[in-house]
Protein backbone atom coordinates (compact mmCIF):
# COMPACT_ATOMS: atom_id res chain seq x y z
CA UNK A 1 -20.14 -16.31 -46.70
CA UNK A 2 -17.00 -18.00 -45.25
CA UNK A 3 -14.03 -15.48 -44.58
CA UNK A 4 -10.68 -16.16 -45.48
CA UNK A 5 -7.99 -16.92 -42.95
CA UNK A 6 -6.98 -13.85 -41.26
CA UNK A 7 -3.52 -11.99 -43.11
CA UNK A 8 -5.19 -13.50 -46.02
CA UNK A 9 -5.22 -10.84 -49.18
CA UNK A 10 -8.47 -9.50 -50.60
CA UNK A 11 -7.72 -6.25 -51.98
CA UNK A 12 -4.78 -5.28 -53.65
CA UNK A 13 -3.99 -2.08 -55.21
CA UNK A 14 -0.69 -1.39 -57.10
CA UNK A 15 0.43 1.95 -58.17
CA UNK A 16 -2.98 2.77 -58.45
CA UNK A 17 -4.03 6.31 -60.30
CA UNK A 18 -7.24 8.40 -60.83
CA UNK A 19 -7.16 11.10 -63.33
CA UNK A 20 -10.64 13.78 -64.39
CA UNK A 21 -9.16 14.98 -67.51
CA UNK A 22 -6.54 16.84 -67.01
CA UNK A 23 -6.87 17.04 -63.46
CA UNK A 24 -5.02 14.31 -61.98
CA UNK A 25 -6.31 13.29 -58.46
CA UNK A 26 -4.67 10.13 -57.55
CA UNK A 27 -1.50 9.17 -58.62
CA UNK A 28 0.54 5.79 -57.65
CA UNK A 29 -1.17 4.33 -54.54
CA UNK A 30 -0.24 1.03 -53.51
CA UNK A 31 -1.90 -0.90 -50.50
CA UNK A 32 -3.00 -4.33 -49.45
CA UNK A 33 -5.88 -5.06 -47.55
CA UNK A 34 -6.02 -8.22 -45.82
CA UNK A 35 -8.14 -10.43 -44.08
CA UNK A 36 -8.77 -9.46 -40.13
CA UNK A 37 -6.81 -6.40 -40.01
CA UNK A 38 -7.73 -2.97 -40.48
CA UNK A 39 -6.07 -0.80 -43.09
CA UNK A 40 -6.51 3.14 -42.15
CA UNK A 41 -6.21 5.79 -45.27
CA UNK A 42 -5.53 8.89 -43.82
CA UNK A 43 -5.02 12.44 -45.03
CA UNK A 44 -6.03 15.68 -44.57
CA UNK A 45 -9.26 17.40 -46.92
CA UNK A 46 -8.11 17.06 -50.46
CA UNK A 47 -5.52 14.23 -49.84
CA UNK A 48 -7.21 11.77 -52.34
CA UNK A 49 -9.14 9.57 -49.57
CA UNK A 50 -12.33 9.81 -50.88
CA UNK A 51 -11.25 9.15 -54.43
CA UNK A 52 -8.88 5.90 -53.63
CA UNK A 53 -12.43 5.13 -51.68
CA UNK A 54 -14.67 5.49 -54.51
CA UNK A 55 -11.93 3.38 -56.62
CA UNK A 56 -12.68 0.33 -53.90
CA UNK A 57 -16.22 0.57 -54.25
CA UNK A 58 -16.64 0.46 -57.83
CA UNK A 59 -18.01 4.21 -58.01
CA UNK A 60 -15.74 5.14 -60.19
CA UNK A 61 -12.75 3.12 -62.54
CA UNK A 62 -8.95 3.68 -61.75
CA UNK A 63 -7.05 5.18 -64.74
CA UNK A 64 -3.88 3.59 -64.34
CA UNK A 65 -2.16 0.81 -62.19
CA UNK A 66 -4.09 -2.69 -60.98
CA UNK A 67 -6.55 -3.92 -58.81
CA UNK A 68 -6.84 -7.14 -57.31
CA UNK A 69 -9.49 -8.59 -55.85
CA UNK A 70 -8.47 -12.39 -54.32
CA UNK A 71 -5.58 -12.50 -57.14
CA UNK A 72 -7.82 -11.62 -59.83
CA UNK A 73 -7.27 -8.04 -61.65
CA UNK A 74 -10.54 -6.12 -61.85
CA UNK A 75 -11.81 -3.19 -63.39
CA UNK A 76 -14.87 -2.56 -60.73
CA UNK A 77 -17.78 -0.99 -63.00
CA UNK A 78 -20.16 -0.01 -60.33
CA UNK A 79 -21.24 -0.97 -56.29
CA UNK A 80 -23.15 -3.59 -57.35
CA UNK A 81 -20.51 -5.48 -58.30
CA UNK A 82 -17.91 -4.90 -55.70
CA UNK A 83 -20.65 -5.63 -53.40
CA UNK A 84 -21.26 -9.36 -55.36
CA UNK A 85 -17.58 -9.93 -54.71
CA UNK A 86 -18.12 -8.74 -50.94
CA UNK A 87 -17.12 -4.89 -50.89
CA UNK A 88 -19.16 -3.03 -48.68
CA UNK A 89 -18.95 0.68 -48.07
CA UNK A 90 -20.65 2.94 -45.57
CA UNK A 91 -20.39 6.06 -46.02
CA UNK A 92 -20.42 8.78 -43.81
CA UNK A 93 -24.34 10.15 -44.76
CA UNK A 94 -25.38 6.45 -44.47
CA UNK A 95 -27.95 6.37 -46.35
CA UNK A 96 -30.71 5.80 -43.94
CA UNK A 97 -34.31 6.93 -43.77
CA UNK A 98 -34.60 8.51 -40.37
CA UNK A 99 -38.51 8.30 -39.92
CA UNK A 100 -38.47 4.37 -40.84
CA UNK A 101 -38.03 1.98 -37.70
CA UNK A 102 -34.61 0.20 -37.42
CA UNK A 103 -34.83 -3.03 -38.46
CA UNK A 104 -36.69 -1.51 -42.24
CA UNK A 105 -33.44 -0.07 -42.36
CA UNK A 106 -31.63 -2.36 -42.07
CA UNK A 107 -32.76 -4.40 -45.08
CA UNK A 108 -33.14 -1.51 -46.94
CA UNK A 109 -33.02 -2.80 -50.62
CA UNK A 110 -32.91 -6.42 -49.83
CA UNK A 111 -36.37 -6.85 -47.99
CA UNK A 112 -36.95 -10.63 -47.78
CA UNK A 113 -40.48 -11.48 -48.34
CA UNK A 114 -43.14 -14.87 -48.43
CA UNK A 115 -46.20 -15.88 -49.91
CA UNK A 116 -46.08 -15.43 -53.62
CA UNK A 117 -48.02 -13.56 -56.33
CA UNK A 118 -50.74 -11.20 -54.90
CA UNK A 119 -50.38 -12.76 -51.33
CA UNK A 120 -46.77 -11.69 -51.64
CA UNK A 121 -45.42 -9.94 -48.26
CA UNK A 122 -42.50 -8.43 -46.02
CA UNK A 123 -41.35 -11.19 -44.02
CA UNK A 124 -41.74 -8.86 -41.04
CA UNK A 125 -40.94 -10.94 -38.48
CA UNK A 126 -38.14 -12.74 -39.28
CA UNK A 127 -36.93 -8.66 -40.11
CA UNK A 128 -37.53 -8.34 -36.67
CA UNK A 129 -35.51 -11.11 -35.35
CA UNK A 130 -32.38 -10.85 -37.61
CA UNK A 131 -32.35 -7.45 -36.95
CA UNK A 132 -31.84 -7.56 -33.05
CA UNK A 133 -29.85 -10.82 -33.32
CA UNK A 134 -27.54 -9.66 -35.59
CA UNK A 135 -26.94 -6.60 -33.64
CA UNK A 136 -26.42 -8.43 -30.45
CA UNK A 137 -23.56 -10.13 -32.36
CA UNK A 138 -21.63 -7.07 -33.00
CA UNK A 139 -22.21 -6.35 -29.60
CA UNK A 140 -25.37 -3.91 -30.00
CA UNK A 141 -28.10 -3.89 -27.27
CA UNK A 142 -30.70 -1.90 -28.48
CA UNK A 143 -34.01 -1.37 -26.35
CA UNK A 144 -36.22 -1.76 -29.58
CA UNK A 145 -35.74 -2.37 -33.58
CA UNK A 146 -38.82 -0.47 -33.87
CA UNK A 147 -38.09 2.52 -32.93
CA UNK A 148 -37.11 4.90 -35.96
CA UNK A 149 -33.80 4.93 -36.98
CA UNK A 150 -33.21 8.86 -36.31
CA UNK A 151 -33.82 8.66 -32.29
CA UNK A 152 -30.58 6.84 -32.30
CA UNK A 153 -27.58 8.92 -31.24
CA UNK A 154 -24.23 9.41 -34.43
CA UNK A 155 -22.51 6.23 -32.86
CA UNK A 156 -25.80 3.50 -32.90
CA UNK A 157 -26.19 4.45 -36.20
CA UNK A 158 -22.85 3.62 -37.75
CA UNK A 159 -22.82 0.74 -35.78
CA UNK A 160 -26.27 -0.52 -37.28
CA UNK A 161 -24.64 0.01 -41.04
CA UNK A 162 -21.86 -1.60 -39.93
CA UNK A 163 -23.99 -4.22 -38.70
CA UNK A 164 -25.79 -4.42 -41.52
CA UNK A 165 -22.89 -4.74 -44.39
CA UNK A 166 -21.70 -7.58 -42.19
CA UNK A 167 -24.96 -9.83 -42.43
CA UNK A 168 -25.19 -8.53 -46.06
CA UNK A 169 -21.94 -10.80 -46.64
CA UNK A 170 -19.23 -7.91 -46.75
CA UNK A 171 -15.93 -9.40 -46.62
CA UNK A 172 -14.27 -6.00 -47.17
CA UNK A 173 -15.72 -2.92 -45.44
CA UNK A 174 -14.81 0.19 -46.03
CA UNK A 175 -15.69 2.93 -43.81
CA UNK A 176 -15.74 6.62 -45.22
CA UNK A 177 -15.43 8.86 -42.31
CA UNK A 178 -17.64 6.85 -39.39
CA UNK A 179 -16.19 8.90 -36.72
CA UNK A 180 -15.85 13.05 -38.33
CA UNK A 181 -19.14 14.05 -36.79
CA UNK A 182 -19.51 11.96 -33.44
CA UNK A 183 -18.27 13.29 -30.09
CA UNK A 184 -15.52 11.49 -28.01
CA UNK A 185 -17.58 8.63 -26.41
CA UNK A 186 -19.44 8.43 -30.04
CA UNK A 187 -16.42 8.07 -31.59
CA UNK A 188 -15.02 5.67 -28.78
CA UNK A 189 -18.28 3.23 -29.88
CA UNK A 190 -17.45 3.11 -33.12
CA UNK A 191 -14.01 2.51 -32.35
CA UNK A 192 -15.37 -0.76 -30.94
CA UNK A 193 -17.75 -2.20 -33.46
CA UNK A 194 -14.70 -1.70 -35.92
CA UNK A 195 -12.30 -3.69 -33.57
CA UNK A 196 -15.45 -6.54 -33.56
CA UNK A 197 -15.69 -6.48 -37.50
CA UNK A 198 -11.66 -7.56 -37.28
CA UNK A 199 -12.51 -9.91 -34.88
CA UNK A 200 -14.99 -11.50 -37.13
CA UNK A 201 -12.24 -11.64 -39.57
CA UNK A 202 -13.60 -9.00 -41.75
CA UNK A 203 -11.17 -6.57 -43.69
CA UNK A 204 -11.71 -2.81 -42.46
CA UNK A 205 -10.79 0.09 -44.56
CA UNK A 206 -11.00 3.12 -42.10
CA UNK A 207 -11.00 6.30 -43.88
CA UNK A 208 -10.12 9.41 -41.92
CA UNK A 209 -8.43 12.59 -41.08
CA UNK A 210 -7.95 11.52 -37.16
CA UNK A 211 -4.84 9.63 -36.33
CA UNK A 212 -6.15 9.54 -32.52
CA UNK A 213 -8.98 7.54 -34.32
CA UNK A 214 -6.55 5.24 -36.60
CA UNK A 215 -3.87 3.86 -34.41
CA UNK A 216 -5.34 2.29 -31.68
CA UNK A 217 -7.31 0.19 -34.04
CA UNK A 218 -5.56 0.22 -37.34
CA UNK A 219 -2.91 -2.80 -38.33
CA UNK A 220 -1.48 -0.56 -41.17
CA UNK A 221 -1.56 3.02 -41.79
CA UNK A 222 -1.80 4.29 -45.46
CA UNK A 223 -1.26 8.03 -45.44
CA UNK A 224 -2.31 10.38 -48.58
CA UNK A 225 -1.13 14.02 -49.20
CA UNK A 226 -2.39 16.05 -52.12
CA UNK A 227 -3.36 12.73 -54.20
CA UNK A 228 0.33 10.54 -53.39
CA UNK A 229 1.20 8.32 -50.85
CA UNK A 230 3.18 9.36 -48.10
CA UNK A 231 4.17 5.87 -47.64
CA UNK A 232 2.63 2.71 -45.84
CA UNK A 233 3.46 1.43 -42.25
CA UNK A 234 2.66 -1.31 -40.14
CA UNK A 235 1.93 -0.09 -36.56
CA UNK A 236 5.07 -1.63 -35.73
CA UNK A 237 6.97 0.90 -37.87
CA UNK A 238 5.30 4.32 -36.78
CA UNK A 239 4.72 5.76 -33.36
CA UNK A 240 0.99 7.46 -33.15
CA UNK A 241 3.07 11.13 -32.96
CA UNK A 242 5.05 10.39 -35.94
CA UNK A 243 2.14 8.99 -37.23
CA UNK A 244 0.42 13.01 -36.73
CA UNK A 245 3.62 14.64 -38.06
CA UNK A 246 3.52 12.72 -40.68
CA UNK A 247 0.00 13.72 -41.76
CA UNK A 248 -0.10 16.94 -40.72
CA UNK A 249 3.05 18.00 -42.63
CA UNK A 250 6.07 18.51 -40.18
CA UNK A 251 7.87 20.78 -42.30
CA UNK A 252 4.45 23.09 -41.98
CA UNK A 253 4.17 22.51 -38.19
CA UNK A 254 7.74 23.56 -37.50
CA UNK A 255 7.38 26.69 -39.80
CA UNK A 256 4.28 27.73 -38.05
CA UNK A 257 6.10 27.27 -34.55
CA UNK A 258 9.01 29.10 -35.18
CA UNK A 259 6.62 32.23 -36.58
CA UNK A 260 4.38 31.74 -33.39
CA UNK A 261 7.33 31.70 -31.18
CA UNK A 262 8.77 35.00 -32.89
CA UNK A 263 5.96 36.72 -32.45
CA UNK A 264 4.93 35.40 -28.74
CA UNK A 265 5.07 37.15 -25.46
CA UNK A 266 7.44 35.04 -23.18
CA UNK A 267 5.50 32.70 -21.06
CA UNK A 268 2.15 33.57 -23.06
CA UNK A 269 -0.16 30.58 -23.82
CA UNK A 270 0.90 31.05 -27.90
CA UNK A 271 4.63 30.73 -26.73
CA UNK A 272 3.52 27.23 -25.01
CA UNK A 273 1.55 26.50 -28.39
CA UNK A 274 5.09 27.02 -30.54
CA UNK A 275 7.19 24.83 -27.86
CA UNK A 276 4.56 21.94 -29.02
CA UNK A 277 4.22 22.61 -32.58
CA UNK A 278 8.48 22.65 -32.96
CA UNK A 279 9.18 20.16 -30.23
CA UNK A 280 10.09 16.65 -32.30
CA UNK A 281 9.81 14.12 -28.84
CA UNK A 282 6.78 12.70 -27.86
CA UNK A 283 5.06 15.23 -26.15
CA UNK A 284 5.17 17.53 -29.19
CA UNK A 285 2.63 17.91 -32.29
C-alpha cells in the first residue's frame, strides 16, 4: 500500500462525542492525525482514551461530531472495516497465542496458503521468510521465528504486532497502551519501533498515561481529562513539564503540596516532596 506524503491527513476527528445512554463518556474531541507523525492521547484512568480509541478502530460508533477518513466522513461499523481503509490497532493484551511459534503469529488470521482443494496448505515457508524479513525492517533481530511467541520479553512482543500491522498494510496505527507494563529499557524499545513506524511514514496514535513516554516521540499531544479535551499542542507549544502539569491536574498537585508541606517536618523527605509538587519551574512536578 503506498503511504501518503508525510503531514498528509488521514484521520480527522471534529468535535467528536461518545455517549452509553445517559452516561456520556466522550464529549467534543477534535484531533488530526497525519501522515508520518505521531499523535499521543494522553490522560489519566477514566480520561476517555480508550473510548476515543475504540471510536478509531471501528469498535464502537461516535454519537455526535464527524469523522474523516482521507476527506471522506465515515461512520466506522466494525475493525474490519477500518482495517480495509488501513486502521490498525494493537492493543495492549495483543492478542497473541503464547505457545504458537512467532512467525504463526504473526499471520494470525491471514495465513497465506498453496496448492488448492484437498492438497491445500500453509505456505510455511514463505511464513518463515516474511516473518524475519519484515522484522529486520523495523529493525528486529530475532535469533529464531520459531521459537514461541511467549519466550519473548514485553518489548519483542509489541514490536512483532507492530511489525505485523505494518506488513498487514496499516496506514494508521494506533497503539493502546504498548508501554504500561514494560520496564524502562522495555519501554525504551518500543519507544524505537514507534519512531521507525514514523519513519516509514506511517501515522502513530500513541495512547497513554506516561508523558515521559509521549514527548520524546510524539509530534502532537492530545490530552483527555474526565471525557474532554484539555486542548491539543504541537511539541513546539508545550514543554514535557507543562506537558505533566497539564495531565496530572496542577490545580490538584499544588493543593496536595501545600497540605504536605503543612503537615511536614522541616527538612523531612515529605517537605522535599511538597517543594516539587508546588514548585511551577522546571524542576518541579
Amino acid at each position: 500500500m503506498t503511504l501518503p506524503a508525510s503531514g498528509t491527513p488521514i484521520l480527522e476527528a471534529t468535535e467528536i462525542g461518545k455517549n452509553y445512554g445517559g452516561i456520556v463518556a466522550l464529549r467534543d474531541v477534535t484531533t488530526t492525525v497525519r501522515a508520518g507523525e505521531v499523535t499521543c492521547v494522553l490522560g489519566d484512568n477514566g480520561a476517555g482514551k480508550s473510548t476515543f480509541i475504540k471510536i478509531l478502530s471501528g469498535a464502537h460508533r461516535h454519537t455526535s461530531g464527524e469523522l474523516r477518513v482521507d476527506g471522506a466522513v465515515r461512520r466506522l461499523a466494525s475493525p474490519r472495516e477500518a482495517l480495509d481503509l488501513g486502521i490498525a490497532t494493537v492493543y495492549q493484551d495483543l492478542a497473541v497465542v503464547p505457545l504458537m511459534p512467532i512467525w504463526r503469529n504473526f499471520f494470525l488470521g491471514s495465513e497465506p496458503s498453496r496448492g488448492k482443494g484437498p492438497l491445500r496448505r500453509l505456505d510455511v515457508p514463505f511464513m518463515r521468510r516474511t516473518t524475519h524479513a519484515e522484522l529486520l525492517k523495523m529493525g528486529i533481530a530475532l535469533r529464531d521465528v520459531d521459537q514461541p511467541v511467549g519466550t519473548l520479553s514485553g518489548g519483542e512482543r509489541q514490536s512483532v504486532a507492530i511489525a505485523r500491522a505494518v506488513y498487514l498494510g496499516a496506514r494508521v496505527l494506533i497503539l493502546d497502551e504498548p508501554t504500561a507494563a514494560l520496564g524502562v529499557k522495555q519501554a525504551g524499545v518500543v519507544l524505537r519501533y514507534i519512531v521507525a513506524a514514523r519513519e516509514r511514514g506511517l501515522a502513530v496514535v500513541f495512547i497513554t498515561h506516561n508523558p515521559h513516554h509521549a514527548y520524546p516521540v510524539g509530534d502532537r499531544f492530545l490530552v483527555l481529562n474526565r471525557g474532554r479535551s484539555m486542548g491539543e499542542y504541537a511539541k513546539a507549544e508545550i514543554t514535557r513539564d507543562e506537558l505533566t502539569r497539564l495531565m496530572a491536574g496542577g490545580a490538584e498537585l499544588e493543593q496536595l503540596g501545600h497540605e504536605l508541606e503543612h503537615a511536614a517536618p522541616p527538612g523531612s523527605a515529605t517537605e522535599r516532596i511538597a517543594e516539587q509538587l508546588t514548585d511551577p519551574s522546571p524542576g518541579g512536578a
